[in-house]
C-alpha atoms as a PDB file:
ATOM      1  CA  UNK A   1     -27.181   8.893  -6.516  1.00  0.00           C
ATOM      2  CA  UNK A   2     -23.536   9.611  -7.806  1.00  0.00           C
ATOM      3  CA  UNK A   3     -20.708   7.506  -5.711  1.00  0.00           C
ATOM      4  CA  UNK A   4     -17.376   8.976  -5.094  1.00  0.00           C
ATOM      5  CA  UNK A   5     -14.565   6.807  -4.956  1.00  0.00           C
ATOM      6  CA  UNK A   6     -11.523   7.138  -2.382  1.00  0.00           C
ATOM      7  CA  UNK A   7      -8.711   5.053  -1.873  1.00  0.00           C
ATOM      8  CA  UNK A   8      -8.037   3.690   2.017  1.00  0.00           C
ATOM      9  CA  UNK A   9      -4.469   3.014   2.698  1.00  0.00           C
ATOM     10  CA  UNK A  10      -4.146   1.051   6.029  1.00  0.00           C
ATOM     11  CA  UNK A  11      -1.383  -0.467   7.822  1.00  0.00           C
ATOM     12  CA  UNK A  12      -1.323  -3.000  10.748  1.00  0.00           C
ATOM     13  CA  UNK A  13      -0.014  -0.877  14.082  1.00  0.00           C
ATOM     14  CA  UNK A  14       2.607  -2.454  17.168  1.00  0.00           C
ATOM     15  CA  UNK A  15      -1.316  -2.615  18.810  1.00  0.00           C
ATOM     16  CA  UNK A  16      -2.979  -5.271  16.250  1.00  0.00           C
ATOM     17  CA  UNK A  17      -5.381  -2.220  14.851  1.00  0.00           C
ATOM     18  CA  UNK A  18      -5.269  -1.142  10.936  1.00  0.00           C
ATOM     19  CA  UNK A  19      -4.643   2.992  11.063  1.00  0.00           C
ATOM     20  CA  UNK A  20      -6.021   3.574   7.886  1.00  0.00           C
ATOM     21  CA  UNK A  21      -5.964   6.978   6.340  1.00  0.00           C
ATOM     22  CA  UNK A  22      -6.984   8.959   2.780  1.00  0.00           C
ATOM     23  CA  UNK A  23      -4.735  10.645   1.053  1.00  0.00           C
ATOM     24  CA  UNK A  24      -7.224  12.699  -1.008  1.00  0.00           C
ATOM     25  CA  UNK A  25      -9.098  13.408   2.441  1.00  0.00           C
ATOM     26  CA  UNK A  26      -6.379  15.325   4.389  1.00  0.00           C
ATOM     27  CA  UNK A  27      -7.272  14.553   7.764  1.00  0.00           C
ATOM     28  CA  UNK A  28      -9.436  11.412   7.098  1.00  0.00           C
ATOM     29  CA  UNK A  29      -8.404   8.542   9.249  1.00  0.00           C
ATOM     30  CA  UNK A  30      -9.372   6.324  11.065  1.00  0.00           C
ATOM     31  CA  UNK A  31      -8.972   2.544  12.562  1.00  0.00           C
ATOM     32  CA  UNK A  32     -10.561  -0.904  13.308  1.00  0.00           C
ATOM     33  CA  UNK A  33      -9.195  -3.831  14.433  1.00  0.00           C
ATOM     34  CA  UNK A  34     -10.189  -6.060  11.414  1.00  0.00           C
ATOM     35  CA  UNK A  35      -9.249  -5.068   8.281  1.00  0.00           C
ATOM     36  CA  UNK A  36     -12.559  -6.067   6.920  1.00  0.00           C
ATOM     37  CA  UNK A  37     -14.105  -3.082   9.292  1.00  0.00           C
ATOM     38  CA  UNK A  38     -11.853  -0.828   7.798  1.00  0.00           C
ATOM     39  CA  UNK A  39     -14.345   0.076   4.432  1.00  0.00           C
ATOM     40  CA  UNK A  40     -17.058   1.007   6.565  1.00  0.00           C
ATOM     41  CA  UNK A  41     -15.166   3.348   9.302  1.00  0.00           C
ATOM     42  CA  UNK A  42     -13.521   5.157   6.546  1.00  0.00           C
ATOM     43  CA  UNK A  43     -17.058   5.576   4.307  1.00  0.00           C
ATOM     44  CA  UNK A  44     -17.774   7.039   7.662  1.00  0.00           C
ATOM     45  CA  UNK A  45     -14.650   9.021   8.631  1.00  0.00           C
ATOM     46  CA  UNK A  46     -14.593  10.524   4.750  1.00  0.00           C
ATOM     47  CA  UNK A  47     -18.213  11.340   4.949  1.00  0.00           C
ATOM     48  CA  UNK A  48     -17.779  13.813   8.265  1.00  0.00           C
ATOM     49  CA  UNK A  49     -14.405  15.256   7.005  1.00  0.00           C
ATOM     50  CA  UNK A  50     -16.308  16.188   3.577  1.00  0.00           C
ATOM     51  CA  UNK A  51     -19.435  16.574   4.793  1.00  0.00           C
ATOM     52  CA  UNK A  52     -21.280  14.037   2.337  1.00  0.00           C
ATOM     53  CA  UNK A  53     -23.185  11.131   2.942  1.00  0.00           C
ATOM     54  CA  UNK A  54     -21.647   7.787   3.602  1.00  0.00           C
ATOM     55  CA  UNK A  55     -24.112   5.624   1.070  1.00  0.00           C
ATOM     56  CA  UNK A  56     -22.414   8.222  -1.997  1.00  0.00           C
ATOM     57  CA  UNK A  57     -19.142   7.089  -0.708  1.00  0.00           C
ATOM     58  CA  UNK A  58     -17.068   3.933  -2.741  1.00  0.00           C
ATOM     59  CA  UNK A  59     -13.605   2.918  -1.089  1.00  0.00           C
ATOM     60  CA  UNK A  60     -10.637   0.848  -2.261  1.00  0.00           C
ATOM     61  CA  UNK A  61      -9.155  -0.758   1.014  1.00  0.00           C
ATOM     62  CA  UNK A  62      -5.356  -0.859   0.367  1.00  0.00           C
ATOM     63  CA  UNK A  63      -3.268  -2.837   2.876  1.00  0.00           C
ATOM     64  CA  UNK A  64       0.427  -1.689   3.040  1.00  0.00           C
ATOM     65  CA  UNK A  65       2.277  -4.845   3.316  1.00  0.00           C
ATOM     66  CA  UNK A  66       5.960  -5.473   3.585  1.00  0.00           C
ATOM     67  CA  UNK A  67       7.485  -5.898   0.111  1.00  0.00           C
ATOM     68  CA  UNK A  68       8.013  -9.522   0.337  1.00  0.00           C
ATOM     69  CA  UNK A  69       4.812 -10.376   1.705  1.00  0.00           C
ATOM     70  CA  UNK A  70       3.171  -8.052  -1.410  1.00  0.00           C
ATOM     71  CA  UNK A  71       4.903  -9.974  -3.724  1.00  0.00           C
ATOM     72  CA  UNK A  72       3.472 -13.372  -1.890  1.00  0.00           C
ATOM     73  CA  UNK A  73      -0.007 -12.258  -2.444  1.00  0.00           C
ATOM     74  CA  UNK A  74       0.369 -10.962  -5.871  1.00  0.00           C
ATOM     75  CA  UNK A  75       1.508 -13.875  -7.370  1.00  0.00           C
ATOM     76  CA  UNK A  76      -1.374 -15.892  -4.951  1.00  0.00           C
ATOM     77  CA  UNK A  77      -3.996 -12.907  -6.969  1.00  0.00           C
ATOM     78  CA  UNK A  78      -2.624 -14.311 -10.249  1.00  0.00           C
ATOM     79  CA  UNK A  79      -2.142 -17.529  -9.798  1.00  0.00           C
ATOM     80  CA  UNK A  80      -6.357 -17.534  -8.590  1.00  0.00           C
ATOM     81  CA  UNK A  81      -7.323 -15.370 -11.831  1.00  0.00           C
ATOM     82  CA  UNK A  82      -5.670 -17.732 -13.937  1.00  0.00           C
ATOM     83  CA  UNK A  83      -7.049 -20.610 -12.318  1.00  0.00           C
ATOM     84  CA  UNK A  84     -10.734 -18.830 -12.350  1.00  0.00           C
ATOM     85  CA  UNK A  85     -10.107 -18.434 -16.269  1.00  0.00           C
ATOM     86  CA  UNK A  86      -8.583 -21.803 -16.877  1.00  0.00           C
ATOM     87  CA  UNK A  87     -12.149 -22.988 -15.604  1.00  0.00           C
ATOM     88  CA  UNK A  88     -14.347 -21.075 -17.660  1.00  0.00           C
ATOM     89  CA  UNK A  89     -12.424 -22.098 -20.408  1.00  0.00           C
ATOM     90  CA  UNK A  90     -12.351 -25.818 -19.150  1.00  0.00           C
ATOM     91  CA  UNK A  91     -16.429 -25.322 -18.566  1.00  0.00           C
ATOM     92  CA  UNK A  92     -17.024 -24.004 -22.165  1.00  0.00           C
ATOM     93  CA  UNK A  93     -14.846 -27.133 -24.100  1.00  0.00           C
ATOM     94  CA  UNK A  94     -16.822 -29.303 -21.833  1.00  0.00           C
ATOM     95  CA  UNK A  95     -20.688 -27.542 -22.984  1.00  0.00           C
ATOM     96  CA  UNK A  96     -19.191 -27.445 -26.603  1.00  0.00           C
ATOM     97  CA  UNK A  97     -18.221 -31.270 -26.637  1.00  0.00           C
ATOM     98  CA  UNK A  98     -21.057 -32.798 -24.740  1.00  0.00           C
ATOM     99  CA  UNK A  99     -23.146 -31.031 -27.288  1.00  0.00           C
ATOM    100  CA  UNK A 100     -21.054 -32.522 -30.302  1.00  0.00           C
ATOM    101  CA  UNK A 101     -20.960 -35.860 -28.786  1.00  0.00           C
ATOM    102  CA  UNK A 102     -24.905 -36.172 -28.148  1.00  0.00           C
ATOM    103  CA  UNK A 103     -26.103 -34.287 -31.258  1.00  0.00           C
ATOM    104  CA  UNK A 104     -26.155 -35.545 -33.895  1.00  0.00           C
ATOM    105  CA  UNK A 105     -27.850 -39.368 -31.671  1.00  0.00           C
ATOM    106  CA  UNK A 106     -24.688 -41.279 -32.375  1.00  0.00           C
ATOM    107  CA  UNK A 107     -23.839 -41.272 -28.658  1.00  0.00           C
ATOM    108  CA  UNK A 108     -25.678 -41.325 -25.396  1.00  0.00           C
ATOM    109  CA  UNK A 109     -25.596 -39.408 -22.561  1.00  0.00           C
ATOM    110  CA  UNK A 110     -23.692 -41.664 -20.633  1.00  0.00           C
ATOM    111  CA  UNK A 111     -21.040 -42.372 -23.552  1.00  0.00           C
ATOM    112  CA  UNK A 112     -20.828 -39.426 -23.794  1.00  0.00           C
ATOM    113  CA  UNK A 113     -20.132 -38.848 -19.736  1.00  0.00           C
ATOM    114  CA  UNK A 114     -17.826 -41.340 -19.630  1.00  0.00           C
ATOM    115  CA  UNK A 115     -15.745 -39.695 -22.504  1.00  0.00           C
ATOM    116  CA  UNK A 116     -15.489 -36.387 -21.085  1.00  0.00           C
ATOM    117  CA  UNK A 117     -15.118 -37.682 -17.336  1.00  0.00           C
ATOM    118  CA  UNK A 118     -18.635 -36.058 -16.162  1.00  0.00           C
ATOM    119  CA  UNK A 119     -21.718 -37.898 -14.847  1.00  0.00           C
ATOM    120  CA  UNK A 120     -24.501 -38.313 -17.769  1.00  0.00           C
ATOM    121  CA  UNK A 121     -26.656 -36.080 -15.480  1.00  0.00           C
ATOM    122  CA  UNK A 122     -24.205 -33.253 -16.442  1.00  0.00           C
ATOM    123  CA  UNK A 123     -24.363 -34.173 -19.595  1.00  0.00           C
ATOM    124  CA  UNK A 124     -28.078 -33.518 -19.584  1.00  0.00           C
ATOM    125  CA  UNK A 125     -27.612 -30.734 -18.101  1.00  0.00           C
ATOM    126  CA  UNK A 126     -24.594 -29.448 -20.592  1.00  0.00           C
ATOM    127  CA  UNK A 127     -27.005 -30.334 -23.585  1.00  0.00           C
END
């Protein structure tokens, strides 16, 4: 099964409903009161305007925000993927020194806990 990709742009309406529309689909729109209903009604509206089926149909939801408010949730989308990578990183020193601490049987599990600010449980668990 090949997908097809679209992009949805949708913006909230005076009504409270997301008119959503895609531009490489002239005439596809289509609108929901959620945003989060928006992928599936336009998987559906695409699919009868091209006459495809709706499972071989991917969307990007795009919400058109005002400029200030886009700027707001950038820096929030940032901020989150650099706190998501911080943590892997943070996750990996903490494997890589629990395993240096306990190896070689000059600390235990618990010294070594207590070092690195986890339970010796985790440590176990690490090692």
């Amino acid at each position: 099964m090949s997908m097809t990709s679209y992009t949805v742009e949708c913006e909230r309406d005076e009504g409270g409903w997301w008119a959503a529309r895609v531009p490489e689909v002239p005439g596809a729109f289509t609108q929901a009161k959620r945003l989060e209903q928006v992928r599936e009604r336009a998987r559906e509206a695409i699919a009868a305007m091209v006459d495809g089926d709706v499972e071989e149909i991917d969307v990007t939801v795009v919400p058109i925000l005002a400029d200030e408010i886009q700027a707001v949730v950038q820096r929030c989308i940032e901020a989150r993927r650099a706190a998501d990578e911080a943590q892997r990183t943070a996750s990996e020193s903490v494997r890589t020194a629990a395993k240096l601490l306990v190896e070689d049987g000059r600390l235990s599990m618990r010294d070594a806990g207590a070092i690195l600010g986890v339970s010796h449980q985790r440590v176990g668990q690490l090692v």
